[in-house]
PDB file of N, CA and C in Angstrom:
ATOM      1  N   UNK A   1       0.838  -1.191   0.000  1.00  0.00           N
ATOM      2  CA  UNK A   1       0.000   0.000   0.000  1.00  0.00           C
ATOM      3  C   UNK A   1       0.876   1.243   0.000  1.00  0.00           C
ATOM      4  N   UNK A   2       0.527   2.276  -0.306  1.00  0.00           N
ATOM      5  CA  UNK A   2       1.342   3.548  -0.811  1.00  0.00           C
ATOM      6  C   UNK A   2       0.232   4.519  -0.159  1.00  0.00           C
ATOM      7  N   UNK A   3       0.604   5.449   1.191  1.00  0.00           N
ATOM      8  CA  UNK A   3      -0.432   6.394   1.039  1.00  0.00           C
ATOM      9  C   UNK A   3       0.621   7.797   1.718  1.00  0.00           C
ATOM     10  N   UNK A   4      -0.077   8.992   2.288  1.00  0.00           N
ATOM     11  CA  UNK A   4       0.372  10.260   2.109  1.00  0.00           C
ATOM     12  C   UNK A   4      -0.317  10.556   3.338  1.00  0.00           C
ATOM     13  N   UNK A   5       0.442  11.684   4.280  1.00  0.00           N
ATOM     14  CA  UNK A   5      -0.057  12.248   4.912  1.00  0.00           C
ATOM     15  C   UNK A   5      -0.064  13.702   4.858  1.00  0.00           C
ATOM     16  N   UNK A   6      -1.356  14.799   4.547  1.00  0.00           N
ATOM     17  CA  UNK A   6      -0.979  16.166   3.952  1.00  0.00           C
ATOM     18  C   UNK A   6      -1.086  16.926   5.733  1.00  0.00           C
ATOM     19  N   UNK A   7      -0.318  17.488   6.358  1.00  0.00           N
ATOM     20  CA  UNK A   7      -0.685  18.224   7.484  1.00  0.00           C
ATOM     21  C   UNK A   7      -1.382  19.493   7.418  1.00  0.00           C
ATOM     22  N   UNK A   8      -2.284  20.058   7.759  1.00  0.00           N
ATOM     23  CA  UNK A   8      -3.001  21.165   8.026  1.00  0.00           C
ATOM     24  C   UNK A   8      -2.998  22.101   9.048  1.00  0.00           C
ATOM     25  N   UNK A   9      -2.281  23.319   8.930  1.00  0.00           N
ATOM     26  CA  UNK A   9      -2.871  24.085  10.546  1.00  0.00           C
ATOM     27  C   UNK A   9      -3.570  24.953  10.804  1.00  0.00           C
ATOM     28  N   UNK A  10      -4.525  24.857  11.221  1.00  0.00           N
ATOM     29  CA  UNK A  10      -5.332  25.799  11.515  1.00  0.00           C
ATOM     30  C   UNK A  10      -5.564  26.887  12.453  1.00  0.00           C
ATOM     31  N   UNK A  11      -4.985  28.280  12.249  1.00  0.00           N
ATOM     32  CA  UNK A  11      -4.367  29.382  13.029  1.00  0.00           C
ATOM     33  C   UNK A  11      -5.442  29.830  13.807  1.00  0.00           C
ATOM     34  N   UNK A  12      -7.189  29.435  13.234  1.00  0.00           N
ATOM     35  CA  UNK A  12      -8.209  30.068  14.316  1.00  0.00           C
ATOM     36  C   UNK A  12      -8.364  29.197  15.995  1.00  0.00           C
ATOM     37  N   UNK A  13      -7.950  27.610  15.151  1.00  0.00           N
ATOM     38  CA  UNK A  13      -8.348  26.772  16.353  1.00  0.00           C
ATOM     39  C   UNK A  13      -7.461  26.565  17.149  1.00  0.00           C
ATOM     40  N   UNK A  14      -5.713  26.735  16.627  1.00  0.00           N
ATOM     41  CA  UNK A  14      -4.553  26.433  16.601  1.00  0.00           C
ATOM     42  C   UNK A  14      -4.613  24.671  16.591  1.00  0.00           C
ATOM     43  N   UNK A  15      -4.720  24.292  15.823  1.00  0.00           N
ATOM     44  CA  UNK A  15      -4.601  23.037  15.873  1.00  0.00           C
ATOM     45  C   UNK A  15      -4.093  22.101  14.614  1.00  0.00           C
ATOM     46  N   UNK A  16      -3.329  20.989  14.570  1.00  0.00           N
ATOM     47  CA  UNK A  16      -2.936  20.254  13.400  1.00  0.00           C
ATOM     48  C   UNK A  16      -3.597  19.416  13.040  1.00  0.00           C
ATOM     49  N   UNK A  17      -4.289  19.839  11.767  1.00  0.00           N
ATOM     50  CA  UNK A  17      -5.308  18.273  11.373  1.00  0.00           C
ATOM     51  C   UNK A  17      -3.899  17.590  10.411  1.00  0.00           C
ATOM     52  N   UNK A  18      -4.555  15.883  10.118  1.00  0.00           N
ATOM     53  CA  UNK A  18      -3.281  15.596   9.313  1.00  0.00           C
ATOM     54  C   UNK A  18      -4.948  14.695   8.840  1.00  0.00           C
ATOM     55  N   UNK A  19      -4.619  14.535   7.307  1.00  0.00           N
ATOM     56  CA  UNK A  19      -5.407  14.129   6.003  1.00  0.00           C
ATOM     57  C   UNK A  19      -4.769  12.696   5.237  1.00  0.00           C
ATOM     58  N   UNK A  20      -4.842  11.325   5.517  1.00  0.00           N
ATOM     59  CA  UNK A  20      -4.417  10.196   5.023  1.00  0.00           C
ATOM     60  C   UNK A  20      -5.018  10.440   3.835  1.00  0.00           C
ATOM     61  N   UNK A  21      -3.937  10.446   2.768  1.00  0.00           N
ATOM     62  CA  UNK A  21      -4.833   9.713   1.510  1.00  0.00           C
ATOM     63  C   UNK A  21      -3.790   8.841   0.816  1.00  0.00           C
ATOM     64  N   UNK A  22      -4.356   7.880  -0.003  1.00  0.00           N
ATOM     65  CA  UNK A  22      -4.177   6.624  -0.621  1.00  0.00           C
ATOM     66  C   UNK A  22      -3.487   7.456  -2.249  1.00  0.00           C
ATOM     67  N   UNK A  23      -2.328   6.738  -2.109  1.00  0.00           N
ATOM     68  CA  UNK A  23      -1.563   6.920  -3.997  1.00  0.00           C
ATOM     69  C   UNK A  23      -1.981   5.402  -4.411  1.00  0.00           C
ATOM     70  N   UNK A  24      -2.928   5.476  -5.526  1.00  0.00           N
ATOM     71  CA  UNK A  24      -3.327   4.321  -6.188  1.00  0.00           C
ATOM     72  C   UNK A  24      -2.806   3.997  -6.980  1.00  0.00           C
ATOM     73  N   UNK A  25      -1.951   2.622  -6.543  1.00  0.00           N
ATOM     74  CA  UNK A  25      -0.710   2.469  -8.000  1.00  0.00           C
ATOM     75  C   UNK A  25      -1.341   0.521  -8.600  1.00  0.00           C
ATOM     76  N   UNK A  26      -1.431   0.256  -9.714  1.00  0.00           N
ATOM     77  CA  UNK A  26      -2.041  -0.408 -10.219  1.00  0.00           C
ATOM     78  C   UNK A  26      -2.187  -0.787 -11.543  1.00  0.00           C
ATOM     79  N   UNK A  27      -2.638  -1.925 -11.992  1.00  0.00           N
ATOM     80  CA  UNK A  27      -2.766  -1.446 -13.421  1.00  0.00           C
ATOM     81  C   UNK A  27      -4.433  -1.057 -13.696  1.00  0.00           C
ATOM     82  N   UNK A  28      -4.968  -1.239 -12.909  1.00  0.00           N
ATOM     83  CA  UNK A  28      -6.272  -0.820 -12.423  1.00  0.00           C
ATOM     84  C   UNK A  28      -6.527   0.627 -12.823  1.00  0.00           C
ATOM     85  N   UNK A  29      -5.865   1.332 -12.270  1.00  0.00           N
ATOM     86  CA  UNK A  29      -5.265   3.036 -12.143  1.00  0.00           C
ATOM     87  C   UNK A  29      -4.567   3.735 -12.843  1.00  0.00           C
ATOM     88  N   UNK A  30      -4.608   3.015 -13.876  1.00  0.00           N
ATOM     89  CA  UNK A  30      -3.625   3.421 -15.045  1.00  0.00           C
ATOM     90  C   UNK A  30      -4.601   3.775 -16.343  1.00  0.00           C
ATOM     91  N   UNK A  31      -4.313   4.991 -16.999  1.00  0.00           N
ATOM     92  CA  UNK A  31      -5.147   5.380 -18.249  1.00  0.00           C
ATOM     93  C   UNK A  31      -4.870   4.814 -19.297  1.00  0.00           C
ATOM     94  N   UNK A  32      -5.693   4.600 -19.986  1.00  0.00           N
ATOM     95  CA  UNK A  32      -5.487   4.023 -21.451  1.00  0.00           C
ATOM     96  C   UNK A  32      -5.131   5.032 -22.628  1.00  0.00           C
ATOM     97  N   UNK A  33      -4.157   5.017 -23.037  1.00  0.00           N
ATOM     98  CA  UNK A  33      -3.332   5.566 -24.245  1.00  0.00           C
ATOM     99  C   UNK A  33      -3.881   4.835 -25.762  1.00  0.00           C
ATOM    100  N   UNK A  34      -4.644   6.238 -25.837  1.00  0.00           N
ATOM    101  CA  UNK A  34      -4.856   5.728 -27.622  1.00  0.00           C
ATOM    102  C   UNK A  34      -3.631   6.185 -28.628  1.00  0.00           C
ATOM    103  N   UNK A  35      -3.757   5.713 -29.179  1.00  0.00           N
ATOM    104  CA  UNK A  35      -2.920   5.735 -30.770  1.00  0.00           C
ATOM    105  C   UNK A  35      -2.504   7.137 -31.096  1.00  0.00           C
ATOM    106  N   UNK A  36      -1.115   7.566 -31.198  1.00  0.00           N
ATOM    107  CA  UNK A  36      -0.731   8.963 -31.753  1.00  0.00           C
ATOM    108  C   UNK A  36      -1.395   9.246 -33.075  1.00  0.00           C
ATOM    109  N   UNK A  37      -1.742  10.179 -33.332  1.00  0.00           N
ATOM    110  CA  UNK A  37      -2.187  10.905 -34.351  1.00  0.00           C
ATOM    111  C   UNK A  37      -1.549  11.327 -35.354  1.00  0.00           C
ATOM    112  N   UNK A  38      -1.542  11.293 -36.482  1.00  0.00           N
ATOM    113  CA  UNK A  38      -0.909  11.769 -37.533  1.00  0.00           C
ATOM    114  C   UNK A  38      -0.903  13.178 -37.499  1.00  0.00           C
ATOM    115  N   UNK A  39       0.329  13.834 -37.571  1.00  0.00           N
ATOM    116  CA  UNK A  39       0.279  15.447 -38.020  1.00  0.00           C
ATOM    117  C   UNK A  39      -0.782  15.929 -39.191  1.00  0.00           C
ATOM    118  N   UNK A  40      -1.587  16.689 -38.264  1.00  0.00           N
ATOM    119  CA  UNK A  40      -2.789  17.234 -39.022  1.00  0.00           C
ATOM    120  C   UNK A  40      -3.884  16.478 -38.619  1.00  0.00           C
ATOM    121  N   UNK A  41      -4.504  15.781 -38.470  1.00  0.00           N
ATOM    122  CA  UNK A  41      -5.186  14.620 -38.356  1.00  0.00           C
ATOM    123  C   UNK A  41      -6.184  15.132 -37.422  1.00  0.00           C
ATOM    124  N   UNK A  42      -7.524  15.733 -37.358  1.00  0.00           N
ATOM    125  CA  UNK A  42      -8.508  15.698 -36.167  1.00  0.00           C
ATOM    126  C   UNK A  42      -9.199  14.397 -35.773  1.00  0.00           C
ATOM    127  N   UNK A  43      -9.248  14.835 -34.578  1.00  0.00           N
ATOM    128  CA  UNK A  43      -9.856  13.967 -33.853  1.00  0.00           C
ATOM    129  C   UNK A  43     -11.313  14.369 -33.208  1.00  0.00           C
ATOM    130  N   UNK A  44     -12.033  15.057 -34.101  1.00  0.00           N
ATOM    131  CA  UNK A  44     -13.400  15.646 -33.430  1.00  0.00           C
ATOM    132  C   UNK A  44     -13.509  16.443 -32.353  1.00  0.00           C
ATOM    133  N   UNK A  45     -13.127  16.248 -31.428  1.00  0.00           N
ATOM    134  CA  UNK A  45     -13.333  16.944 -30.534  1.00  0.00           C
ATOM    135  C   UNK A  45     -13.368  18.391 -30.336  1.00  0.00           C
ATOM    136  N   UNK A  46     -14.092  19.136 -29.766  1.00  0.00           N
ATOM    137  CA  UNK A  46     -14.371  20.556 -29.676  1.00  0.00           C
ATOM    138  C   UNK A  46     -13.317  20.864 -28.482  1.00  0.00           C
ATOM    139  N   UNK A  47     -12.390  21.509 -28.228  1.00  0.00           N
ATOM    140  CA  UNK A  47     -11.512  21.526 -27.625  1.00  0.00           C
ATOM    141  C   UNK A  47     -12.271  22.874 -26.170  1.00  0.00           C
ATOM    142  N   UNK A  48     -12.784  24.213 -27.008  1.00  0.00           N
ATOM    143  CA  UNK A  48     -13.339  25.093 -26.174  1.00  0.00           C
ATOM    144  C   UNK A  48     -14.084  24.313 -24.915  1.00  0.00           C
ATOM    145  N   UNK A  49     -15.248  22.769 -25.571  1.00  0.00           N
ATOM    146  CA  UNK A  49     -15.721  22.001 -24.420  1.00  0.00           C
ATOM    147  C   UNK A  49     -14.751  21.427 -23.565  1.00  0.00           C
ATOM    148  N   UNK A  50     -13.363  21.472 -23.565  1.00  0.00           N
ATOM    149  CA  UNK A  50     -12.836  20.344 -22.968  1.00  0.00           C
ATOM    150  C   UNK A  50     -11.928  21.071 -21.513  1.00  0.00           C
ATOM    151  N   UNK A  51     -11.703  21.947 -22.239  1.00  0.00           N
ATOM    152  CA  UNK A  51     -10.158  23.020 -21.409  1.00  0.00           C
ATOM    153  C   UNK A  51     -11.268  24.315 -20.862  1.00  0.00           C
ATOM    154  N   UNK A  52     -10.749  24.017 -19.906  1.00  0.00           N
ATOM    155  CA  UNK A  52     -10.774  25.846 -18.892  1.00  0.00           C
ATOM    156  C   UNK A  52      -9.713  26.452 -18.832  1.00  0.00           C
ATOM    157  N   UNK A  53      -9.017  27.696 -18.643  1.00  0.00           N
ATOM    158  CA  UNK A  53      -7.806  27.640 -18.091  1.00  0.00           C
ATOM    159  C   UNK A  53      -8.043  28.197 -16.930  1.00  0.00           C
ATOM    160  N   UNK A  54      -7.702  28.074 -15.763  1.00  0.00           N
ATOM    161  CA  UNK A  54      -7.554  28.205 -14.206  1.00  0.00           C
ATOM    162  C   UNK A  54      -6.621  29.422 -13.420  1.00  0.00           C
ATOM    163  N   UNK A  55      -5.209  28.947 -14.651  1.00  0.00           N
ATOM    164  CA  UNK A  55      -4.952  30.097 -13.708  1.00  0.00           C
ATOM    165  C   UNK A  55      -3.534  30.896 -14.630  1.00  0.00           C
ATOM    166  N   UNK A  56      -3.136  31.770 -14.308  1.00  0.00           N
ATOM    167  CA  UNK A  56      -2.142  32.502 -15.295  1.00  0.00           C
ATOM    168  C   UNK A  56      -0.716  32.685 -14.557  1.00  0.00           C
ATOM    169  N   UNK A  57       0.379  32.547 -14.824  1.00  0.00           N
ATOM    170  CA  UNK A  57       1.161  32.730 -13.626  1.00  0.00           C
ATOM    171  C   UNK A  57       1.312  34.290 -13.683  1.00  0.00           C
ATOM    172  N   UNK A  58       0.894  35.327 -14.693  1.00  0.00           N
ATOM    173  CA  UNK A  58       1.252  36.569 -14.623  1.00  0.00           C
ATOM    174  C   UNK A  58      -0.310  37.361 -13.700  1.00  0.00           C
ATOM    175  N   UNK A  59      -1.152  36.343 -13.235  1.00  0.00           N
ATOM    176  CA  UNK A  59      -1.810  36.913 -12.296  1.00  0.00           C
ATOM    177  C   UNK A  59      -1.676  37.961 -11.588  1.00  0.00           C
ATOM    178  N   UNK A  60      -3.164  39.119 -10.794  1.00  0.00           N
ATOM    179  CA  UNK A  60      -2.368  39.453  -9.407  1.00  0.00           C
ATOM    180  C   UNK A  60      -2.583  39.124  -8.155  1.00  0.00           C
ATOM    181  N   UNK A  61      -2.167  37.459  -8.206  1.00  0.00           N
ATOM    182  CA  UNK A  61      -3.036  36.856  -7.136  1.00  0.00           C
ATOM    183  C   UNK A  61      -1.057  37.177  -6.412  1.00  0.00           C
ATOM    184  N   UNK A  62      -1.373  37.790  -5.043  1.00  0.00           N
ATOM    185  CA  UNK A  62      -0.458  37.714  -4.255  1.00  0.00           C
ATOM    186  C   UNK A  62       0.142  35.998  -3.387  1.00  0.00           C
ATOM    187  N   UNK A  63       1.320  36.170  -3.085  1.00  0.00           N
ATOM    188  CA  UNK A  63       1.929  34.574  -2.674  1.00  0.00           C
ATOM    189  C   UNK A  63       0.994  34.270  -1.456  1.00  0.00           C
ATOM    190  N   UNK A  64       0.127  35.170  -0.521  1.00  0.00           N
ATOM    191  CA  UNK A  64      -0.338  35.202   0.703  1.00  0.00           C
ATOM    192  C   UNK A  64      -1.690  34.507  -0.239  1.00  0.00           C
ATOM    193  N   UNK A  65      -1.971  34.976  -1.161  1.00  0.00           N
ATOM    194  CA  UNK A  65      -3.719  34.438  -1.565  1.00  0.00           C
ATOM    195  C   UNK A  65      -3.692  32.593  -2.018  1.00  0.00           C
ATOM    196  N   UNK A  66      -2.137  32.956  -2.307  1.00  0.00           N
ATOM    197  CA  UNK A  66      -2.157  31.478  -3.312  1.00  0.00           C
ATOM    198  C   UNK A  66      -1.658  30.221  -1.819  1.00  0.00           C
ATOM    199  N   UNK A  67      -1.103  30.615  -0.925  1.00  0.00           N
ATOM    200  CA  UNK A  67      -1.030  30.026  -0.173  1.00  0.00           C
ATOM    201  C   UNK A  67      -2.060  29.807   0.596  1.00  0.00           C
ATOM    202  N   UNK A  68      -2.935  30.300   0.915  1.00  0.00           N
ATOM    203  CA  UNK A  68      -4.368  30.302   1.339  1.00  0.00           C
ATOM    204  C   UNK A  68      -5.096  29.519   0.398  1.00  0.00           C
ATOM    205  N   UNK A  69      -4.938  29.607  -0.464  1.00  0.00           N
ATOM    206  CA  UNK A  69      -5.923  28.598  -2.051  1.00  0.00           C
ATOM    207  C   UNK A  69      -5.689  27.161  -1.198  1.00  0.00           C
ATOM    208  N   UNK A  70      -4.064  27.097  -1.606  1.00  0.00           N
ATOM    209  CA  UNK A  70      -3.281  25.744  -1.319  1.00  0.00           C
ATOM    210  C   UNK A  70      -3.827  25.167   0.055  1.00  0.00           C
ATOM    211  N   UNK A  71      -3.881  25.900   0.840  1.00  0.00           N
ATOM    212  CA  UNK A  71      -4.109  25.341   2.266  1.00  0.00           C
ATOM    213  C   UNK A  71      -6.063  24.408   2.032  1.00  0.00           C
ATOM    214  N   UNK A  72      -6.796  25.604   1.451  1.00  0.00           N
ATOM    215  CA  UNK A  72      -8.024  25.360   1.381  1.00  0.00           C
ATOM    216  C   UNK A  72      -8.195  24.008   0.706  1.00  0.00           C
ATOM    217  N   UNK A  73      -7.594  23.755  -0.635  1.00  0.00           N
ATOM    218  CA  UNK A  73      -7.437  22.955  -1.747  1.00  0.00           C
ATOM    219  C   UNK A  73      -7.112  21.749  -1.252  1.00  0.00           C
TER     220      UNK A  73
END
């Protein structure tokens, strides 16, 4: 078994939560790889449906906001 412990602290309660989670290694857990594509070659898909983009690194999210994301996340 393979798992992770992420620690948390929480400055209102002062307290350390810690978060077990499981790295699922397997062949179970493993994605299936289709066939490379020929240069040029579509593959249908509407791409606008597929992709968001999230986040920009030239943002003006300050290191204090993004560390707060991270903690939440």
């Amino acid at each position: 078994d393979a798992f992770f412990y992420s620690l948390v602290y929480d400055p209102q309660q002062k307290t350390l939560l810690a978060d077990k989670g499981e790295i699922r290694v397997g062949n179970k857990y493993q994605a299936d790889i289709t066939d490379l594509m020929k240069e040029g070659e579509e593959d249908g898909r509407e791409l606008s449906k597929m992709e968001e983009r999230i986040w920009l690194p030239s943002s003006n999210l300050t290191e204090k906001q993004i560390d707060q994301f991270l903690v939440v996340a």
